[in-house]
Protein backbone atom coordinates (compact mmCIF):
# COMPACT_ATOMS: atom_id res chain seq x y z
CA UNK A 1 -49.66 60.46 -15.29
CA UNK A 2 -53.01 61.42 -14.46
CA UNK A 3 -53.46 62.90 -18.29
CA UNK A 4 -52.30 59.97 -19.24
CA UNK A 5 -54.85 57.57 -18.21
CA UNK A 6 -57.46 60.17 -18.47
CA UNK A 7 -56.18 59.96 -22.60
CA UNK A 8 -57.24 56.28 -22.50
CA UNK A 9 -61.02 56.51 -23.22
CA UNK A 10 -60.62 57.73 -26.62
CA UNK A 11 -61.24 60.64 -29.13
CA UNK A 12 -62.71 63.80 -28.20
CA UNK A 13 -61.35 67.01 -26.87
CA UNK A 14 -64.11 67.33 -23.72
CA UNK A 15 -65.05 71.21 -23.66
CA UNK A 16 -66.60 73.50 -26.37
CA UNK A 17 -64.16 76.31 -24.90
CA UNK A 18 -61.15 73.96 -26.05
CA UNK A 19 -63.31 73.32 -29.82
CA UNK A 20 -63.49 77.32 -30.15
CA UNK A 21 -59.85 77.53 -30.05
CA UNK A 22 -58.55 74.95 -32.13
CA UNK A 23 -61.35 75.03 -35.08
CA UNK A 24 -59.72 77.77 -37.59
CA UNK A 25 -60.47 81.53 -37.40
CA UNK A 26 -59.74 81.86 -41.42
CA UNK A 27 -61.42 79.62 -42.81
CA UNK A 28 -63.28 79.56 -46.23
CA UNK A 29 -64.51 76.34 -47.88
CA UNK A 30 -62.93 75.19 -50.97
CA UNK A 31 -65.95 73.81 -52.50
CA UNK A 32 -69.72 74.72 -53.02
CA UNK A 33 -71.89 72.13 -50.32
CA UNK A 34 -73.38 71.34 -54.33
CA UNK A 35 -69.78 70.41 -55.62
CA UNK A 36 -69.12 68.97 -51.85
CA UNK A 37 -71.72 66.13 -52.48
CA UNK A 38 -70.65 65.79 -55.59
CA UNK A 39 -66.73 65.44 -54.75
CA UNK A 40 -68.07 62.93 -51.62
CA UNK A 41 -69.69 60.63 -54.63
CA UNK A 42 -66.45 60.46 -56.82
CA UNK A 43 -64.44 59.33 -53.29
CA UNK A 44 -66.48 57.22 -52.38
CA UNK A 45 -67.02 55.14 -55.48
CA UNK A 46 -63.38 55.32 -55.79
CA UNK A 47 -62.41 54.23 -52.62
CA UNK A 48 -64.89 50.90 -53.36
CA UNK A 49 -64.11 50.24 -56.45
CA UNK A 50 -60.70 49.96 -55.29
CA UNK A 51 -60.77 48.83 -51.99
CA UNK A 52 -62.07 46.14 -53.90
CA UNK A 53 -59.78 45.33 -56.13
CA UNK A 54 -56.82 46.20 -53.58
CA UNK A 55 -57.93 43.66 -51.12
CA UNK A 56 -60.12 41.32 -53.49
CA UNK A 57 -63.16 41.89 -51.47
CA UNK A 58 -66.91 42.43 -52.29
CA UNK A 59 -70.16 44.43 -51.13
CA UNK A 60 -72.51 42.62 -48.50
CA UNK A 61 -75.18 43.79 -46.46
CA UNK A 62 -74.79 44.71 -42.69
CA UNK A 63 -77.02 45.10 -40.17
CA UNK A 64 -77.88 48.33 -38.08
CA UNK A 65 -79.49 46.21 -35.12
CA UNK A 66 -78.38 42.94 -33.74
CA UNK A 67 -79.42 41.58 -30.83
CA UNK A 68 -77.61 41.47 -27.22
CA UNK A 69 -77.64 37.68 -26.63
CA UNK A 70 -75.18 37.48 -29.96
CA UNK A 71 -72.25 39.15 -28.58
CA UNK A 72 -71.60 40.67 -31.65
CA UNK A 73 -71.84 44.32 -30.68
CA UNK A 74 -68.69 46.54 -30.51
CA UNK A 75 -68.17 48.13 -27.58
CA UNK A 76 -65.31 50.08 -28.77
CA UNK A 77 -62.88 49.49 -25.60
CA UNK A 78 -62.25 47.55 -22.74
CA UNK A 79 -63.64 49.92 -19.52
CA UNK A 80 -67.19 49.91 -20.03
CA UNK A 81 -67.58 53.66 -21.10
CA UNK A 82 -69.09 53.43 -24.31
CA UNK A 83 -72.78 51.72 -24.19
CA UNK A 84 -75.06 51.10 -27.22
CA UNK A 85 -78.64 51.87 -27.72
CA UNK A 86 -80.98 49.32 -26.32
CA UNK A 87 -84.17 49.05 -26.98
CA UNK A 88 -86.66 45.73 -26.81
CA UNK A 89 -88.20 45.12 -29.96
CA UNK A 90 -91.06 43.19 -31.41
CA UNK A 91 -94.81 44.17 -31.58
CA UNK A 92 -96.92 41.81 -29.86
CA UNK A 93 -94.03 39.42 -28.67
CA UNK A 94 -94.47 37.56 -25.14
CA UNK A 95 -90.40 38.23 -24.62
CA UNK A 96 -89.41 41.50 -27.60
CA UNK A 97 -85.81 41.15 -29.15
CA UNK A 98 -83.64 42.35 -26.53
CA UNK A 99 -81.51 44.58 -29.35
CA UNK A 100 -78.82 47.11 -29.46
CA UNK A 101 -77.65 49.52 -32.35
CA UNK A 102 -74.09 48.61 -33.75
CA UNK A 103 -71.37 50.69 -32.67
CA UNK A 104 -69.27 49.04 -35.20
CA UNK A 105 -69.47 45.41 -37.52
CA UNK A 106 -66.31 44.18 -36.73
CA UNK A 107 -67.25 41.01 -35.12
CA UNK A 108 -70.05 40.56 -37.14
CA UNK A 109 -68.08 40.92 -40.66
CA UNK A 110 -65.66 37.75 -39.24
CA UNK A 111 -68.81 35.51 -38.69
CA UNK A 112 -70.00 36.87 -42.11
CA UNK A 113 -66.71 35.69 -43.79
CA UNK A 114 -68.24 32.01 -43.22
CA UNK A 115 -72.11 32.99 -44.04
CA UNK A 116 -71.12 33.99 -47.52
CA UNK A 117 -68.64 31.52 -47.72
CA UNK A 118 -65.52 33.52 -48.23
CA UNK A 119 -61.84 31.62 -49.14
CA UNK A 120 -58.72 32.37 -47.89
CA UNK A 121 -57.80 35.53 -49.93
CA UNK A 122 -61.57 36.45 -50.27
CA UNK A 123 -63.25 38.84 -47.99
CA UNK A 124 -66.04 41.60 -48.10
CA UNK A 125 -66.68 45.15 -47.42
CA UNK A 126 -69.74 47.00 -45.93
CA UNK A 127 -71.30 50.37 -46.12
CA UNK A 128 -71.30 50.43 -42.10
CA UNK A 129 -73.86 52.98 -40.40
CA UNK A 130 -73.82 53.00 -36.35
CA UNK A 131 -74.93 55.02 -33.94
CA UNK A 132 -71.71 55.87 -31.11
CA UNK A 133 -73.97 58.41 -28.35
CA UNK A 134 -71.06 58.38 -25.67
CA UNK A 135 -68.64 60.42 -27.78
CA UNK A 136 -68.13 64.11 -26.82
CA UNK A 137 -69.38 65.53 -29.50
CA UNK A 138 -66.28 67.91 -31.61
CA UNK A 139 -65.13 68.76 -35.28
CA UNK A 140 -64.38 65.05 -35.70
CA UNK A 141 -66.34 63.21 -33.70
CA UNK A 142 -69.98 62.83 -33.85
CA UNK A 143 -72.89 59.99 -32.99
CA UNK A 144 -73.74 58.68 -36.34
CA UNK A 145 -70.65 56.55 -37.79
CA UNK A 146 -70.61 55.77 -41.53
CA UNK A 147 -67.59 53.52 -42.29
CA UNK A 148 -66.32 50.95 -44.82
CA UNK A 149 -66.03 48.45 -42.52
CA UNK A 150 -64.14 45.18 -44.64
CA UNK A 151 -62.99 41.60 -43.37
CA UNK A 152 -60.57 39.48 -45.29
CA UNK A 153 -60.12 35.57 -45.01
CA UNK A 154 -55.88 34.95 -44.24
CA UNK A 155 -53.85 31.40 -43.29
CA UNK A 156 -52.45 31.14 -40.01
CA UNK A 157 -48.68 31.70 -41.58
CA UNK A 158 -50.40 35.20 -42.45
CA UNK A 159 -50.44 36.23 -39.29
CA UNK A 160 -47.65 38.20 -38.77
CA UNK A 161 -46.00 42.20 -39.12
CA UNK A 162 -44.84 42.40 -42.72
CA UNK A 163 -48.29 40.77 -43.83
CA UNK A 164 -50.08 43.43 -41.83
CA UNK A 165 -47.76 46.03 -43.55
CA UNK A 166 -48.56 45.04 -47.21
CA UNK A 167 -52.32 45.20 -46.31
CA UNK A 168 -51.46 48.31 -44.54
CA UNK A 169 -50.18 49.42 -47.75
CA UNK A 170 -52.75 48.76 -49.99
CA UNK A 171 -54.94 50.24 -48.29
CA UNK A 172 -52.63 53.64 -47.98
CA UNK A 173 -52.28 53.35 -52.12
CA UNK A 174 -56.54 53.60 -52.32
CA UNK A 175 -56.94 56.63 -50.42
CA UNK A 176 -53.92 58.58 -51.90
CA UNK A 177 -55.52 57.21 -55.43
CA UNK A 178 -59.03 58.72 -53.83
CA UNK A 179 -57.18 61.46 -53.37
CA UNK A 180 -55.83 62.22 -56.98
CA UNK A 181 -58.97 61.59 -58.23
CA UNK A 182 -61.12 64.37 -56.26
CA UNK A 183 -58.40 66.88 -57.20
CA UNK A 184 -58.59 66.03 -60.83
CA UNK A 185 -62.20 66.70 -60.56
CA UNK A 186 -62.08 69.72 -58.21
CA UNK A 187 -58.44 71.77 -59.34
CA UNK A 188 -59.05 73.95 -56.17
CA UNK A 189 -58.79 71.06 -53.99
CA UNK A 190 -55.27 71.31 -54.61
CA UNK A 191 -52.76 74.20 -53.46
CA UNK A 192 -49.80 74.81 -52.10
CA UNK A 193 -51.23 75.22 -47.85
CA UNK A 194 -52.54 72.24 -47.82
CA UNK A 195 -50.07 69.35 -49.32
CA UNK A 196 -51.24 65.86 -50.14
CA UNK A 197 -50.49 62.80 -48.57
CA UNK A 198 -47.31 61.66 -48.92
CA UNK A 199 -46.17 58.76 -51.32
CA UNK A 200 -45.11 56.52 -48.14
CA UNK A 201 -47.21 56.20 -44.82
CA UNK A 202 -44.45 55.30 -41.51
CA UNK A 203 -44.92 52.30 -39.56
CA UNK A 204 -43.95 53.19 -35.79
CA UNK A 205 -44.85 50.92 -32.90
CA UNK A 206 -46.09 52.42 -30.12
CA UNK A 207 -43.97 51.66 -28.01
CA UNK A 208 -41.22 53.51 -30.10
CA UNK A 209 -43.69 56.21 -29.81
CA UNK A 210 -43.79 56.47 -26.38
CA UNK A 211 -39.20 56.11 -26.05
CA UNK A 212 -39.59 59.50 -28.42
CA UNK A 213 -42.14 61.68 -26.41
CA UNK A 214 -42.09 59.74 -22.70
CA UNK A 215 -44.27 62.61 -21.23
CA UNK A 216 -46.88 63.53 -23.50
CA UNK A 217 -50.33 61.76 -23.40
CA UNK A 218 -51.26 59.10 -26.09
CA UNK A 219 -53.26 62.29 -28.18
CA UNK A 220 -50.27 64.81 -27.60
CA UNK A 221 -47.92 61.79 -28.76
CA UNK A 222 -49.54 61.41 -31.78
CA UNK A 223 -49.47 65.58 -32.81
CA UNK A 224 -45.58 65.34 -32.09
CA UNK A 225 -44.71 62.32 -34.21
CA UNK A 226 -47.06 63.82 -36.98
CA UNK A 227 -45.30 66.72 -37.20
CA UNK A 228 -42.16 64.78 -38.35
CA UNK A 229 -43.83 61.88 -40.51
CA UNK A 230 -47.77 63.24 -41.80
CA UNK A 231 -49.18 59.76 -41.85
CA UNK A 232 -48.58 57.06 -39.89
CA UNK A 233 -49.98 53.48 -38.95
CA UNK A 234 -49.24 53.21 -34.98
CA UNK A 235 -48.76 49.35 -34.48
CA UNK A 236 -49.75 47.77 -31.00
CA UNK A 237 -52.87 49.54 -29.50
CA UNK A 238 -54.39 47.83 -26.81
CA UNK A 239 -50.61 46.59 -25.40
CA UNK A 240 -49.64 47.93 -21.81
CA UNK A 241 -46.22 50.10 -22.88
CA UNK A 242 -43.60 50.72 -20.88
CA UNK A 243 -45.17 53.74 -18.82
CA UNK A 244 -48.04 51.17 -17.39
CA UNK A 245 -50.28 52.40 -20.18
CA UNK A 246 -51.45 51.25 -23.45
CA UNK A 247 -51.45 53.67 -26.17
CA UNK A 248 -55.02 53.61 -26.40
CA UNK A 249 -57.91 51.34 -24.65
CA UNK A 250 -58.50 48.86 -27.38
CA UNK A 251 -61.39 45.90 -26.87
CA UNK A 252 -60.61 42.64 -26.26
CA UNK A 253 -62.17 40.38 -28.63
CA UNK A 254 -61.19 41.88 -32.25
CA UNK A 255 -57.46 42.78 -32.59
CA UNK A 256 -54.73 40.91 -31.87
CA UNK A 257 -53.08 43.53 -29.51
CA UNK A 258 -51.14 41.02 -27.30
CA UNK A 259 -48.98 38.45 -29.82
CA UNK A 260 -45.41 38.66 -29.83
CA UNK A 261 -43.88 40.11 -32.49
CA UNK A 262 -40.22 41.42 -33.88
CA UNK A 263 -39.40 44.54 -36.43
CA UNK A 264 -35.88 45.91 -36.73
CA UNK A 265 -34.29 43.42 -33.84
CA UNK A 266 -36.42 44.82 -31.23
CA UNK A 267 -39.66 42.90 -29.63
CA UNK A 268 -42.72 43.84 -29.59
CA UNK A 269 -46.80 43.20 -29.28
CA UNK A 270 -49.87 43.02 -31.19
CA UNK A 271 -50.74 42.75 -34.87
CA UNK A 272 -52.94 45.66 -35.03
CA UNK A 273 -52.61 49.72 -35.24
CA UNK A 274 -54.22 53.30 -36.71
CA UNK A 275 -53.84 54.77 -39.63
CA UNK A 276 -53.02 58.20 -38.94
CA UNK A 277 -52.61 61.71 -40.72
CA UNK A 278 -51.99 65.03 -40.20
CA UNK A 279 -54.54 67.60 -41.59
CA UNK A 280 -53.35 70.63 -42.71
CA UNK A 281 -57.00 72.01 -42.10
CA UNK A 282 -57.74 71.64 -38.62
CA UNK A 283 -53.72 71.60 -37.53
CA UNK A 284 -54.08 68.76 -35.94
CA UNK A 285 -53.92 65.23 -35.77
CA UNK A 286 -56.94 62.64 -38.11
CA UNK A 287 -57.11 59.19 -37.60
CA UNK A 288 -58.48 57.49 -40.96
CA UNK A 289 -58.41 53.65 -40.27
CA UNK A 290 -58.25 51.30 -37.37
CA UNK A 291 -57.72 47.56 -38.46
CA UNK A 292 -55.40 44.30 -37.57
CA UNK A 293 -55.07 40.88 -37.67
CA UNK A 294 -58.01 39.19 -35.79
CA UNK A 295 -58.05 37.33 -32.42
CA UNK A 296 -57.28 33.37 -31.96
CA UNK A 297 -58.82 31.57 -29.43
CA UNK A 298 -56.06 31.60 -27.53
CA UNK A 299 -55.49 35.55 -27.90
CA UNK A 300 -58.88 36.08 -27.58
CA UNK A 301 -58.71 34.19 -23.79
CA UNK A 302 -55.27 35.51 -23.13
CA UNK A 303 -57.16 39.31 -24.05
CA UNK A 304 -59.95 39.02 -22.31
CA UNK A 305 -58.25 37.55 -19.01
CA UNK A 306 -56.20 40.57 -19.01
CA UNK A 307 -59.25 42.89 -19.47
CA UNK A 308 -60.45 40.97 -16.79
CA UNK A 309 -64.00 40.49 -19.77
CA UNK A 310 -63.65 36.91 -19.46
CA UNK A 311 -67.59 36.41 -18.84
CA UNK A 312 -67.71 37.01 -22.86
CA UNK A 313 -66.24 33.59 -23.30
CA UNK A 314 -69.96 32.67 -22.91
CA UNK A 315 -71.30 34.75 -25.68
CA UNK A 316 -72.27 33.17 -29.43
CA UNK A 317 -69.58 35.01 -30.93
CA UNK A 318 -66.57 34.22 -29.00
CA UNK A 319 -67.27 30.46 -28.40
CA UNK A 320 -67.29 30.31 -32.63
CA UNK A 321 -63.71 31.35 -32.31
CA UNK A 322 -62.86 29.24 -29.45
CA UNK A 323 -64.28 26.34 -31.22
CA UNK A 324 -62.74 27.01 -34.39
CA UNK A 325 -66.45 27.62 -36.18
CA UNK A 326 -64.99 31.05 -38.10
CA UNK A 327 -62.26 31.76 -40.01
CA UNK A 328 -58.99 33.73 -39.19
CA UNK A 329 -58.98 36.68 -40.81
CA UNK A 330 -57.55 40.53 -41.02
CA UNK A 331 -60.07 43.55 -40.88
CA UNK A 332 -60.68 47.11 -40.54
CA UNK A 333 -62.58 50.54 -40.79
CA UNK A 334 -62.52 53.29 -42.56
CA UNK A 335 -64.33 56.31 -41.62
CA UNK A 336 -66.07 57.71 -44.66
CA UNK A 337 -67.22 61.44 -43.49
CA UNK A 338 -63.92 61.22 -41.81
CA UNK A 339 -61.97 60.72 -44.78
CA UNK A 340 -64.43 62.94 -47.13
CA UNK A 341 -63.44 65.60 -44.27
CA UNK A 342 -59.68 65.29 -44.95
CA UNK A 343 -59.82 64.69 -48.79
CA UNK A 344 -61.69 67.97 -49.46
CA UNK A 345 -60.27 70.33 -46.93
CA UNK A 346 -63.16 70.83 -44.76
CA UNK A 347 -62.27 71.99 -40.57
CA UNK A 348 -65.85 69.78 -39.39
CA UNK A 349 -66.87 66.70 -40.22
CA UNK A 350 -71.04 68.09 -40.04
CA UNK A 351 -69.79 69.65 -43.58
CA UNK A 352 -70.18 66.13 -44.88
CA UNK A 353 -72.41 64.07 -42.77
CA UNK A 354 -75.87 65.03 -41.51
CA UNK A 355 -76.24 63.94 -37.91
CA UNK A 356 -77.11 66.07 -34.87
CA UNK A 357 -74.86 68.71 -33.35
CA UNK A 358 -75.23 70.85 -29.85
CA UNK A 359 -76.26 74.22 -30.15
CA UNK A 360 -72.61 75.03 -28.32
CA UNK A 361 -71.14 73.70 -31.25
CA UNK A 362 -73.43 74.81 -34.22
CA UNK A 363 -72.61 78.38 -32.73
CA UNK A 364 -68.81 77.98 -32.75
CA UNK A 365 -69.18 76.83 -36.55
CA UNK A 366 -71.28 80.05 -37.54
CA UNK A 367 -68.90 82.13 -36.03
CA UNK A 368 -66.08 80.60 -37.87
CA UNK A 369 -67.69 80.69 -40.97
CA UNK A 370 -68.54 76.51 -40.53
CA UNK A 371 -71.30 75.83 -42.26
CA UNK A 372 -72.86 72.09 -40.70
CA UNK A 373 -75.23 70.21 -42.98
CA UNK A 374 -78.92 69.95 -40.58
């Protein structure tokens, strides 16, 4: 059990001794870092254009800074482990800004819904950049975030599993479309070692999960089940399962991770999940996506008295849901370098994102014939 909890904080793999042996001893880049950029542009445009169309959204502007008074910061779980960066700001101010750097803009994008005046079906998108320094720092994990973050406007009556699904969907049919398209425009994308994605992505709950593999950690879960079904959108993060742990810390005051709900006869909870894949690459497990249906006011209570956070209820941001001053709506991320990383068959993410990197790690990568964009 103690792996268990100690699986709750998040990604990473926690020693550079553990990254040496799972980063690949073969491996040789499929594309030039010239064609690399240029494969990254045709995905991304792709992935907008259609992400668009998909989930009738459009482009806004989000910020890199907001301010700590709003409440509108991610912190990313429930325990307090992950901190932003706080700085004052303000030249020549009696009192400077007290600010942070975003971690993510997932509260933000629900107040923005209203700002930009969104209807029910409408939403927008975002080219999100945040800074995440408490991550250890692997192949897949690093301190500068780039992510289509997106927020759509839904009814109450959408609120529910099979609504979730079809989004879930949607979404799925963009990146395997992303996918096509990078391969027509790159042939050596494609071979025979490293299959696509596959036409259908496998809704499992979590707590399904957990019945199949009722001793592995949440990370060690997720390798099994991917070995069996390559992509998959876990449903319920956040929910205590039926060890005493959820599958994964998951904050309070986004997701719906605690409503009721029923699939196949069986009852479950929370409106919410990860999409999921396996890369062939790395051999191991990718999450692409985390997104659900959005808090209530009475989730976001019921949440945040069970994450024992209900001092937030104070906050700008929470009291607009509490008194009904933003839409409900149904929102996620996508993680762009992280998806750029799968799509062209690179084994570390620093292959398509420029960020920093230890020298621990930038050694492993030479060795391995890893080359890291500084």
């Amino acid at each position: 059990m103690a792996d268990k909890k100690a699986d709750l904080a998040g990604p990473g793999i926690s020693t550079y001794e553990e990254v040496d042996k799972i980063l690949p001893n073969d491996y040789a880049p499929l594309l030039t870092p010239k064609d690399t950029q240029k494969a990254i542009t045709l995905v991304k445009n792709y992935i907008e254009e259609c992400l668009c169309k998909e989930l009738n959204l459009m482009r806004v502007e989000v910020p890199l800074i907001v301010s700590v008074e709003s409440g509108v910061n991610d912190y990313l779980d429930r325990d307090g482990s992950r901190t932003p960066v706080e700085f004052p700001c303000g030249l020549g101010l009696d009192k400077p800004i007290k600010a942070q750097v975003v971690q993510a803009a997932t509260k933000w994008k629900r107040m923005a819904l209203s700002e930009f005046g969104m209807d029910v079906g409408e939403g927008l998108y975002t080219d999100m950049r945040a800074v995440r320094k408490d991550y250890f720092l692997d192949h897949d994990h690093s301190a500068y975030v780039d992510q289509w973050d997106w927020e759509r406007r839904i009814r109450a009556e959408d609120r529910n599993l099979d609504y979730l699904k079809d989004t879930v969907r949607k979404l799925y049919k963009v990146l395997r479309g992303a996918e096509s398209q990078a391969q027509k425009a790159f042939p050596a994308l494609k071979n025979s070692k490293q299959p696509n994605l596959p036409e259908e992505i496998k809704f499992l709950h979590a707590e399904d999960i957990l019945d199949m593999y009722p001793d592995l950690p949440r990370k060690q879960r997720e390798t099994a089940i991917l070995q069996k079904y390559p992509a998959v959108f876990i449903i319920g993060i956040g929910w205590v399962l039926g060890d005493g742990y959820p599958h994964e810390m998951r904050a309070a005051d986004y997701d719906d991770w605690v409503t009721p709900v029923k699939d196949g006869g069986k009852e479950y909870h929370g409106l919410n999940g990860d999409i999921l894949v396996w890369n062939s690459t790395t051999k191991r497990r990718h999450e692409l996506s985390s997104m659900g249906v959005r808090v209530t006011k009475e989730t976001l209570r019921e949440q945040l008295r069970l994450s024992n956070q209900e001092h937030f209820l104070k906050l700008p941001y929470h009291q607009a849901i509490v008194n009904d001053r933003i839409p409900l709506s149904v929102g996620g991320g996508i993680g762009q370098s992280r998806t750029y990383m799968y799509m062209l068959r690179k084994a570390h993410l620093g292959e398509c994102s420029v960020t920093v990197w230890p020298k621990e790690l930038k050694d492993i990568c030479n060795r391995k014939n890893i080359k890291v964009i500084e």
